[in-house]
Protein backbone atom coordinates (compact mmCIF):
# COMPACT_ATOMS: atom_id res chain seq x y z
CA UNK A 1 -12.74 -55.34 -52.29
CA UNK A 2 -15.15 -55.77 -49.29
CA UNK A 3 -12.30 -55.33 -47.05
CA UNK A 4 -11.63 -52.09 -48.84
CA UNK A 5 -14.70 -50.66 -48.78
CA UNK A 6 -15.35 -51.45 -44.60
CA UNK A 7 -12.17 -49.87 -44.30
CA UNK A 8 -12.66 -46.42 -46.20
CA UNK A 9 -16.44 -46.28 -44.84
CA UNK A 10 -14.75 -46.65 -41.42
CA UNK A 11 -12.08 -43.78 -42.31
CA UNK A 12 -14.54 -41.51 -42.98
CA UNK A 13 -16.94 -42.50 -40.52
CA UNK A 14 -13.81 -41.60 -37.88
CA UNK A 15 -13.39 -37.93 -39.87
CA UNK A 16 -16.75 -37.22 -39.76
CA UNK A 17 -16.54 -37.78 -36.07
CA UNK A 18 -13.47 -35.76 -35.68
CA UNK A 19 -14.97 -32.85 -37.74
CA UNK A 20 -18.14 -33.29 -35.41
CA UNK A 21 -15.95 -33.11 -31.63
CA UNK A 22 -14.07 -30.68 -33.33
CA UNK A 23 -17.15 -28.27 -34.24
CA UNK A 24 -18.74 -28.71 -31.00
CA UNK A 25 -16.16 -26.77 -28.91
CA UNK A 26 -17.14 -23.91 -31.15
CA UNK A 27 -19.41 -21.53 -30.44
CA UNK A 28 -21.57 -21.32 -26.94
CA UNK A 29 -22.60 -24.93 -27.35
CA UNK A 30 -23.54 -26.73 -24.08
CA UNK A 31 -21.42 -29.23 -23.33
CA UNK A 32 -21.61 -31.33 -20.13
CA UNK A 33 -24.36 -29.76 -19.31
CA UNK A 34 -22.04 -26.18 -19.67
CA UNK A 35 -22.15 -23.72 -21.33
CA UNK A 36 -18.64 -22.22 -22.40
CA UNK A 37 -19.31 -19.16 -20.53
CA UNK A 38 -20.14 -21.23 -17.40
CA UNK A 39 -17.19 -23.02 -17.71
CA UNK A 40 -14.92 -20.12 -18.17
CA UNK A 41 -16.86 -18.70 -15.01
CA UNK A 42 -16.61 -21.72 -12.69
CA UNK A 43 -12.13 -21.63 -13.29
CA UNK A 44 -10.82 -21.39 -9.94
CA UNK A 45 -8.64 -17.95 -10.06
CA UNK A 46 -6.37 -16.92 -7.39
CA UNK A 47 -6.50 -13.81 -7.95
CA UNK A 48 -10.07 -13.64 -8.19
CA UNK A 49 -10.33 -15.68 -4.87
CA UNK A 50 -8.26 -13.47 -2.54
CA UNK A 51 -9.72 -10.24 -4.26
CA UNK A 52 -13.31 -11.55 -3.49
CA UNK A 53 -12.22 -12.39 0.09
CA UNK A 54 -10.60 -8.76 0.83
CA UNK A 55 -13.57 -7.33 -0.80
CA UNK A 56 -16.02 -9.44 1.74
CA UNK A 57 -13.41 -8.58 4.54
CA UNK A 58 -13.56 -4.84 4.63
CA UNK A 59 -14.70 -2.01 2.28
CA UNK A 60 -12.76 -0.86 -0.38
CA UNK A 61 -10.65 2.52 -0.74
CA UNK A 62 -8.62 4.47 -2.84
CA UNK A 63 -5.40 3.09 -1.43
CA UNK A 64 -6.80 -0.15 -3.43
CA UNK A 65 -5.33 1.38 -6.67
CA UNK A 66 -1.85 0.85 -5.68
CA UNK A 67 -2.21 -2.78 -4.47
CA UNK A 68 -1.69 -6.11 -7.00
CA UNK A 69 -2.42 -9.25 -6.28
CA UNK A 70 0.96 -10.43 -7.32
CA UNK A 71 3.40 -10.28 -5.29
CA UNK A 72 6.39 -9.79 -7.81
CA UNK A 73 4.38 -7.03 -9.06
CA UNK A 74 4.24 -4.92 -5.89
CA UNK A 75 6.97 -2.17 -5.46
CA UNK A 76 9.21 -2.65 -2.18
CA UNK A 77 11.66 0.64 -2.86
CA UNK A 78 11.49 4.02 -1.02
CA UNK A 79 10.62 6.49 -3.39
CA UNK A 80 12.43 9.14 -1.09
CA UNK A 81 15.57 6.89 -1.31
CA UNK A 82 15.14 6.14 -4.38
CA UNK A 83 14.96 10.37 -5.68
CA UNK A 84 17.53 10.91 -3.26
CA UNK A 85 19.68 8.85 -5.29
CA UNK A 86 19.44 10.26 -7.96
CA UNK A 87 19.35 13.87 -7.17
CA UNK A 88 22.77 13.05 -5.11
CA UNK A 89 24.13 11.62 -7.98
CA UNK A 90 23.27 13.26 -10.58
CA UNK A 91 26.65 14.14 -11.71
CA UNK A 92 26.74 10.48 -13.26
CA UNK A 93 24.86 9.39 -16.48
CA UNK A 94 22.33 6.73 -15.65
CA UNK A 95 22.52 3.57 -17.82
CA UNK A 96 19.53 1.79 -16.20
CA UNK A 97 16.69 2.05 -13.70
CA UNK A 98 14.79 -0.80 -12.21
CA UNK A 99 11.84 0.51 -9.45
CA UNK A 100 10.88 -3.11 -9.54
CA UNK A 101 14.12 -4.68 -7.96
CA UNK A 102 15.15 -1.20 -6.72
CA UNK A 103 18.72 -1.01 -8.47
CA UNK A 104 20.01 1.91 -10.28
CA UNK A 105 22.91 1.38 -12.31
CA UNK A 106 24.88 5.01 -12.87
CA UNK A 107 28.21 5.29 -15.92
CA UNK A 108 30.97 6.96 -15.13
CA UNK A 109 30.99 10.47 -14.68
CA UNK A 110 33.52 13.16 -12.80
CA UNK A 111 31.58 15.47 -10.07
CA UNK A 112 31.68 19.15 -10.20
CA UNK A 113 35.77 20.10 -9.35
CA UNK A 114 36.52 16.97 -9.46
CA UNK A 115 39.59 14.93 -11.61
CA UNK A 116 38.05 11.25 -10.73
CA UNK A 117 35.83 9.82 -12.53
CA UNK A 118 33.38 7.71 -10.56
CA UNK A 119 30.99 4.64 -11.52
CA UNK A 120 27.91 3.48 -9.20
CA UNK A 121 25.38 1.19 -8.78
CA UNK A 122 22.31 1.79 -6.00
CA UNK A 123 20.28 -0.63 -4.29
CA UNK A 124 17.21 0.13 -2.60
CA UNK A 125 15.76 -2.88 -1.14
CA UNK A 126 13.11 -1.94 1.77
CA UNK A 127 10.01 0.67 1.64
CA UNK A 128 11.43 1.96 5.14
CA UNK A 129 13.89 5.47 4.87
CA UNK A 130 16.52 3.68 6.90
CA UNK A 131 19.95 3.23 6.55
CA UNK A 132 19.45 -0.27 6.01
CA UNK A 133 17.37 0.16 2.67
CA UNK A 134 20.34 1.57 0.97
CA UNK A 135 23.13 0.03 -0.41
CA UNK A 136 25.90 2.24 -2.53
CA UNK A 137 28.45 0.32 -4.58
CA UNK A 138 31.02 3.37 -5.55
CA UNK A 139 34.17 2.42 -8.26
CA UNK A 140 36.22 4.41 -10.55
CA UNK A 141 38.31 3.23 -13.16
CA UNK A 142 41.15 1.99 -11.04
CA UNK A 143 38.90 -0.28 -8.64
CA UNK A 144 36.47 0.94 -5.38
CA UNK A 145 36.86 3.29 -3.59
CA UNK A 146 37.86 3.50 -0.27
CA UNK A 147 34.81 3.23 2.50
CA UNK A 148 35.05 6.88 3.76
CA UNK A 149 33.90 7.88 0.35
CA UNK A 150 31.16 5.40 -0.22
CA UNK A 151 29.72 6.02 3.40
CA UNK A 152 29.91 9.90 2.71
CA UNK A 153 27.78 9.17 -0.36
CA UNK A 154 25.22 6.76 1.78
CA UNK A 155 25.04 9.79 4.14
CA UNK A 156 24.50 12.25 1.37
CA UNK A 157 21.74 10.14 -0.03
CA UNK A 158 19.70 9.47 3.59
CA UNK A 159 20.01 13.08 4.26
CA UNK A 160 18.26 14.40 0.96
CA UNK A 161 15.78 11.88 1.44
CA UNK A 162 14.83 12.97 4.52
CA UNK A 163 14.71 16.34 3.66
CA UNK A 164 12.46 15.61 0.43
CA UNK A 165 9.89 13.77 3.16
CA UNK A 166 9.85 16.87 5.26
CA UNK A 167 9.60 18.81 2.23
CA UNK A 168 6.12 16.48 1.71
CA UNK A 169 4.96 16.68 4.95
CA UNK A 170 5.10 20.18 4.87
CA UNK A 171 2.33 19.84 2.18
């Protein structure tokens, strides 16, 4: 019976201790000389480090809006490429946009006079209105189309993006 009784004294003596550690993290209770608050405070962020450091750097702007800290979060697509696209284009239905990776995937759709029904996906992977940013993949139902075609609808898709940046320079 003794060896009972040490044992359930010593059962709750271990709950009453767990109920005790457990209670203590509640609440704005110092602990380790913290106090939650200060703890929270004192977390080393990233984010909060590099904006702290451009903030000591220089002074801010409006132009700080539009930047993230993260760089998967940052948008690396010409927006006159990218309306370009889909002004040229517009003919076909679009299934899906992505501004974040820059691809627009278009159904198929037949142009105005046209018997062929076309199918395209659009890739626009640099901020820069080059040639280079732009990548057309053109099919119809019977396989791709020959280059002539695709390059004509590159060239379509440059040139009424440049004109919609003259258009906003003209602002």
């Amino acid at each position: 019976m003794d060896m009972l009784g040490s044992t359930m004294r010593g059962s709750g003596l271990a709950a009453g201790l767990a109920l005790l550690v457990a209670l203590s993290g509640c609440g704005d209770r110092t602990v380790f000389g913290q106090t939650r608050a200060d703890r929270i405070a004192a977390q080393e962020n990233p984010a909060t480090i590099r904006r702290a450091a451009r903030a000591n750097s220089r002074q801010s702007s409006v132009l700080d809006l539009f930047t993230t800290d993260d760089p998967n979060v940052t948008l690396e697509v010409n927006r006159y490429l990218w309306a370009a696209s889909l002004d040229v284009l517009s003919f076909l239905p679009v299934e899906s946009a992505d501004p974040f990776s820059g691809v627009i995937q278009f159904g198929y759709g037949t142009p105005p006079g046209g018997a062929r029904a076309y199918q395209a996906t659009v890739l626009v992977q640099d901020p820069a209105l080059d040639a280079r940013s732009l990548t057309v993949a053109l099919r119809t139902r019977n396989g791709t189309v020959d280059r002539e075609t695709q390059r004509a609808i590159e060239d379509a898709i440059l040139t009424r993006a440049r004109q919609l940046r003259i258009r906003d320079s003209n602002l």
